[in-house]
N, C-alpha and C. Protein backbone atom coordinates (compact mmCIF):
# COMPACT_ATOMS: atom_id res chain seq x y z
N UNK A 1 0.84 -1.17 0.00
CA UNK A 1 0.00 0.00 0.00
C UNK A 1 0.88 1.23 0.00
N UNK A 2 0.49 2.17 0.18
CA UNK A 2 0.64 3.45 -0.54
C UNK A 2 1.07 4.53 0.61
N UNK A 3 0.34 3.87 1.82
CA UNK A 3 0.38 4.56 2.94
C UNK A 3 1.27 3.92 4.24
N UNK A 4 3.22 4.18 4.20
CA UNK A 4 3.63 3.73 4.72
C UNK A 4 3.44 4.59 6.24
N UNK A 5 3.33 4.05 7.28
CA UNK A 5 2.81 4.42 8.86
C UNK A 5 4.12 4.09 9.40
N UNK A 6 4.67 3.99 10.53
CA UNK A 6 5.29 3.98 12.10
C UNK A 6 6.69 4.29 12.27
N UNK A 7 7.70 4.23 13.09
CA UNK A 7 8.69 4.64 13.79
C UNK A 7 9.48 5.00 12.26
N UNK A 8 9.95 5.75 12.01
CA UNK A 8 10.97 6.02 11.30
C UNK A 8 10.63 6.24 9.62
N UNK A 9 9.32 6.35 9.62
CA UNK A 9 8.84 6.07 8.03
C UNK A 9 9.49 7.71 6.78
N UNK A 10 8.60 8.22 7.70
CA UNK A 10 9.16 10.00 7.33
C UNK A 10 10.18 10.29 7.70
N UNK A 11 10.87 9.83 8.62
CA UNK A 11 12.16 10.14 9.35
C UNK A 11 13.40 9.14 8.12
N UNK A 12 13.36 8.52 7.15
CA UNK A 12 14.24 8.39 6.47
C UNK A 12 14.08 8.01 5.10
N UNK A 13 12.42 8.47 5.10
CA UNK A 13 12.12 8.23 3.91
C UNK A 13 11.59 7.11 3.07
N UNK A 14 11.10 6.69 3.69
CA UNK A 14 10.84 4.96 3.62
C UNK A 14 9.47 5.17 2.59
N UNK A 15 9.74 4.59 1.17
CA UNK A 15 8.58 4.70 0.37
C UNK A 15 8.38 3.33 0.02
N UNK A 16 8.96 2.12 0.00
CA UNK A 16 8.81 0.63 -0.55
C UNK A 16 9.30 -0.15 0.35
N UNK A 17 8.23 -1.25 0.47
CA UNK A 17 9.31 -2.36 1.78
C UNK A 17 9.84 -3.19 1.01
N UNK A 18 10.73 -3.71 0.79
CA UNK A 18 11.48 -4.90 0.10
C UNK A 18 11.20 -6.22 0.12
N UNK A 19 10.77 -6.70 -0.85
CA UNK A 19 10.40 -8.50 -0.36
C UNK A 19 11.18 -9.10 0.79
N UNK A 20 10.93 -10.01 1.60
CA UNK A 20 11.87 -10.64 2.63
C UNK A 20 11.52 -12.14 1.99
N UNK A 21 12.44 -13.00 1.98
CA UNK A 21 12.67 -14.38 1.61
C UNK A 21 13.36 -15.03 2.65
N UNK A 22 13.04 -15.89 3.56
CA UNK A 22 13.13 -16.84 4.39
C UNK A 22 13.52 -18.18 3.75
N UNK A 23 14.97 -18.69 3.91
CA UNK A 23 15.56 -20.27 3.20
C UNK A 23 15.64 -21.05 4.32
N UNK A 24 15.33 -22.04 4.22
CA UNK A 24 16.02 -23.33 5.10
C UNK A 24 16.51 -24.23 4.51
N UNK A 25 17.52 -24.13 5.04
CA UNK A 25 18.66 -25.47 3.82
C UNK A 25 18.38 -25.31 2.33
N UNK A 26 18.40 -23.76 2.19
CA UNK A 26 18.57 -23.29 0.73
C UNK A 26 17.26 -23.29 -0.10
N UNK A 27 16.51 -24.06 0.42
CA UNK A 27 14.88 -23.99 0.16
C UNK A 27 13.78 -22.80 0.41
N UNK A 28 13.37 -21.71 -0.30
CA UNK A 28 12.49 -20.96 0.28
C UNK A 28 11.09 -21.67 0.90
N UNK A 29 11.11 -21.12 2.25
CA UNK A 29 9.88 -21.42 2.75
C UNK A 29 8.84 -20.36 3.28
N UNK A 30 9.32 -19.11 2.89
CA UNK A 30 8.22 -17.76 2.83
C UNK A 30 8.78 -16.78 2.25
N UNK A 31 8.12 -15.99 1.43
CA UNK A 31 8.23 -14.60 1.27
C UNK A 31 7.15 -13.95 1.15
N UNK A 32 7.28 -12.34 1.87
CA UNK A 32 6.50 -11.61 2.39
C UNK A 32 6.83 -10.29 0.79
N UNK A 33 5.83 -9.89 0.25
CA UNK A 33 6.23 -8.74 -0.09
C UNK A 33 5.42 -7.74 -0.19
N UNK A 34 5.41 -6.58 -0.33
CA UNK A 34 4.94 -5.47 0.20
C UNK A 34 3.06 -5.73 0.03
N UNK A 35 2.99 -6.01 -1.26
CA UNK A 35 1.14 -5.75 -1.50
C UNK A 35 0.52 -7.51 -0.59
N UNK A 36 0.40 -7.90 0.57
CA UNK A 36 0.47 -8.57 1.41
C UNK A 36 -0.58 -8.19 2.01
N UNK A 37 -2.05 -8.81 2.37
CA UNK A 37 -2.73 -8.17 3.05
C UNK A 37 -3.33 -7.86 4.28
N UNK A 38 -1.63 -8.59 5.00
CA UNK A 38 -2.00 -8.67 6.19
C UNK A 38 -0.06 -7.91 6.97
N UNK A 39 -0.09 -7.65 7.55
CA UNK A 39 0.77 -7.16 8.34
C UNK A 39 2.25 -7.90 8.07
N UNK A 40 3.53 -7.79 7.81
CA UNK A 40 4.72 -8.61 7.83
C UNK A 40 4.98 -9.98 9.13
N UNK A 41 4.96 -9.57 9.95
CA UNK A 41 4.76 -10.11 11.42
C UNK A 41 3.75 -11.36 11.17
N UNK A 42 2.73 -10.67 11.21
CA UNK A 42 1.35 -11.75 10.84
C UNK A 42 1.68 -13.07 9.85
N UNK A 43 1.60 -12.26 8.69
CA UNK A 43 1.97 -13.39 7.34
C UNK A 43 2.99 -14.17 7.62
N UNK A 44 4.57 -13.92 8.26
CA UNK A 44 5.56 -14.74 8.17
C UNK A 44 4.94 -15.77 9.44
N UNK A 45 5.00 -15.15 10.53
CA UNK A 45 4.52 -16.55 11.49
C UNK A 45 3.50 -17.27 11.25
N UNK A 46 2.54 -17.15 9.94
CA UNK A 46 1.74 -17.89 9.31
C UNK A 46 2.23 -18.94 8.49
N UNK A 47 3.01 -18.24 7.79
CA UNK A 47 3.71 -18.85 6.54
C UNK A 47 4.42 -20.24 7.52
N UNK A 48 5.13 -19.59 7.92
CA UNK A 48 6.39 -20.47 8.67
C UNK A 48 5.68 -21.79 9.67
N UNK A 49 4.88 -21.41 10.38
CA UNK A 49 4.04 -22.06 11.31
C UNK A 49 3.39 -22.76 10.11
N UNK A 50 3.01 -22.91 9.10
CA UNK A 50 1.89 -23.47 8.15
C UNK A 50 3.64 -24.46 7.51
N UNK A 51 4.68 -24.53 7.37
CA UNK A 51 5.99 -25.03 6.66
C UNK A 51 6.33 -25.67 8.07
N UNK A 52 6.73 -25.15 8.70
CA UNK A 52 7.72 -26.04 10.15
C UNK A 52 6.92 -25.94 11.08
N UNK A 53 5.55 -26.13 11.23
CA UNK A 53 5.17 -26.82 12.47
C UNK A 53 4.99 -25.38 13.51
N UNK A 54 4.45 -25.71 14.43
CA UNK A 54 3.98 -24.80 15.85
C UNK A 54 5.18 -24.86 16.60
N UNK A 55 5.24 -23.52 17.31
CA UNK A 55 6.93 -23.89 18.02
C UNK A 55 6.93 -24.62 18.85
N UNK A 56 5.68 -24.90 19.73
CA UNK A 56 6.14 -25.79 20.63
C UNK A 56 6.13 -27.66 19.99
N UNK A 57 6.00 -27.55 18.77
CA UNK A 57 6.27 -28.94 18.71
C UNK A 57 5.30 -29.49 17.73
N UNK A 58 4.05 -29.03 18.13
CA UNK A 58 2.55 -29.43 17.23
C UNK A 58 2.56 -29.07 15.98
N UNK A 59 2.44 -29.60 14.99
CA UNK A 59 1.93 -29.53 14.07
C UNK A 59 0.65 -28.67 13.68
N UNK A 60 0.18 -28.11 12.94
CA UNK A 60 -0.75 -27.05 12.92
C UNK A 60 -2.32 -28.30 12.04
C-alpha cells in the first residue's frame, strides 16, 4: 500500500518495503512482499508455522 505508517517512516524516507525471503537449507519457505494483506509479522509466522510446524512442537 501506498500509505507507509510507524517509527521512522518520514524520518528516512521509507517509500517501498522490500520483499523478505526466508531459506532453510537453501529452500524458500516464505516470502513476504509489500502488497500482502496482512501485516509482515502476521503473514511470516503464518507462513512459517503453516511449513515447520507450531513452536512448541505441534503440528498445525
Amino acid at each position: 500500500d501506498q500509505d507507509k505508517q510507524g517509527a521512522g517512516v518520514d524520518e528516512y524516507g521509507i517509500e517501498f518495503i522490500p520483499p523478505v525471503v526466508i531459506e532453510r537449507n537453501g529452500e524458500e519457505v516464505a516470502r513476504f512482499v509489500e502488497d500482502e494483506p496482512v501485516p509482515i509479522a502476521v503473514y511470516l509466522a503464518d507462513r512459517l508455522e503453516a511449513v515447520l510446524g507450531h513452536p512448541n512442537g505441534n503440528a498445525t
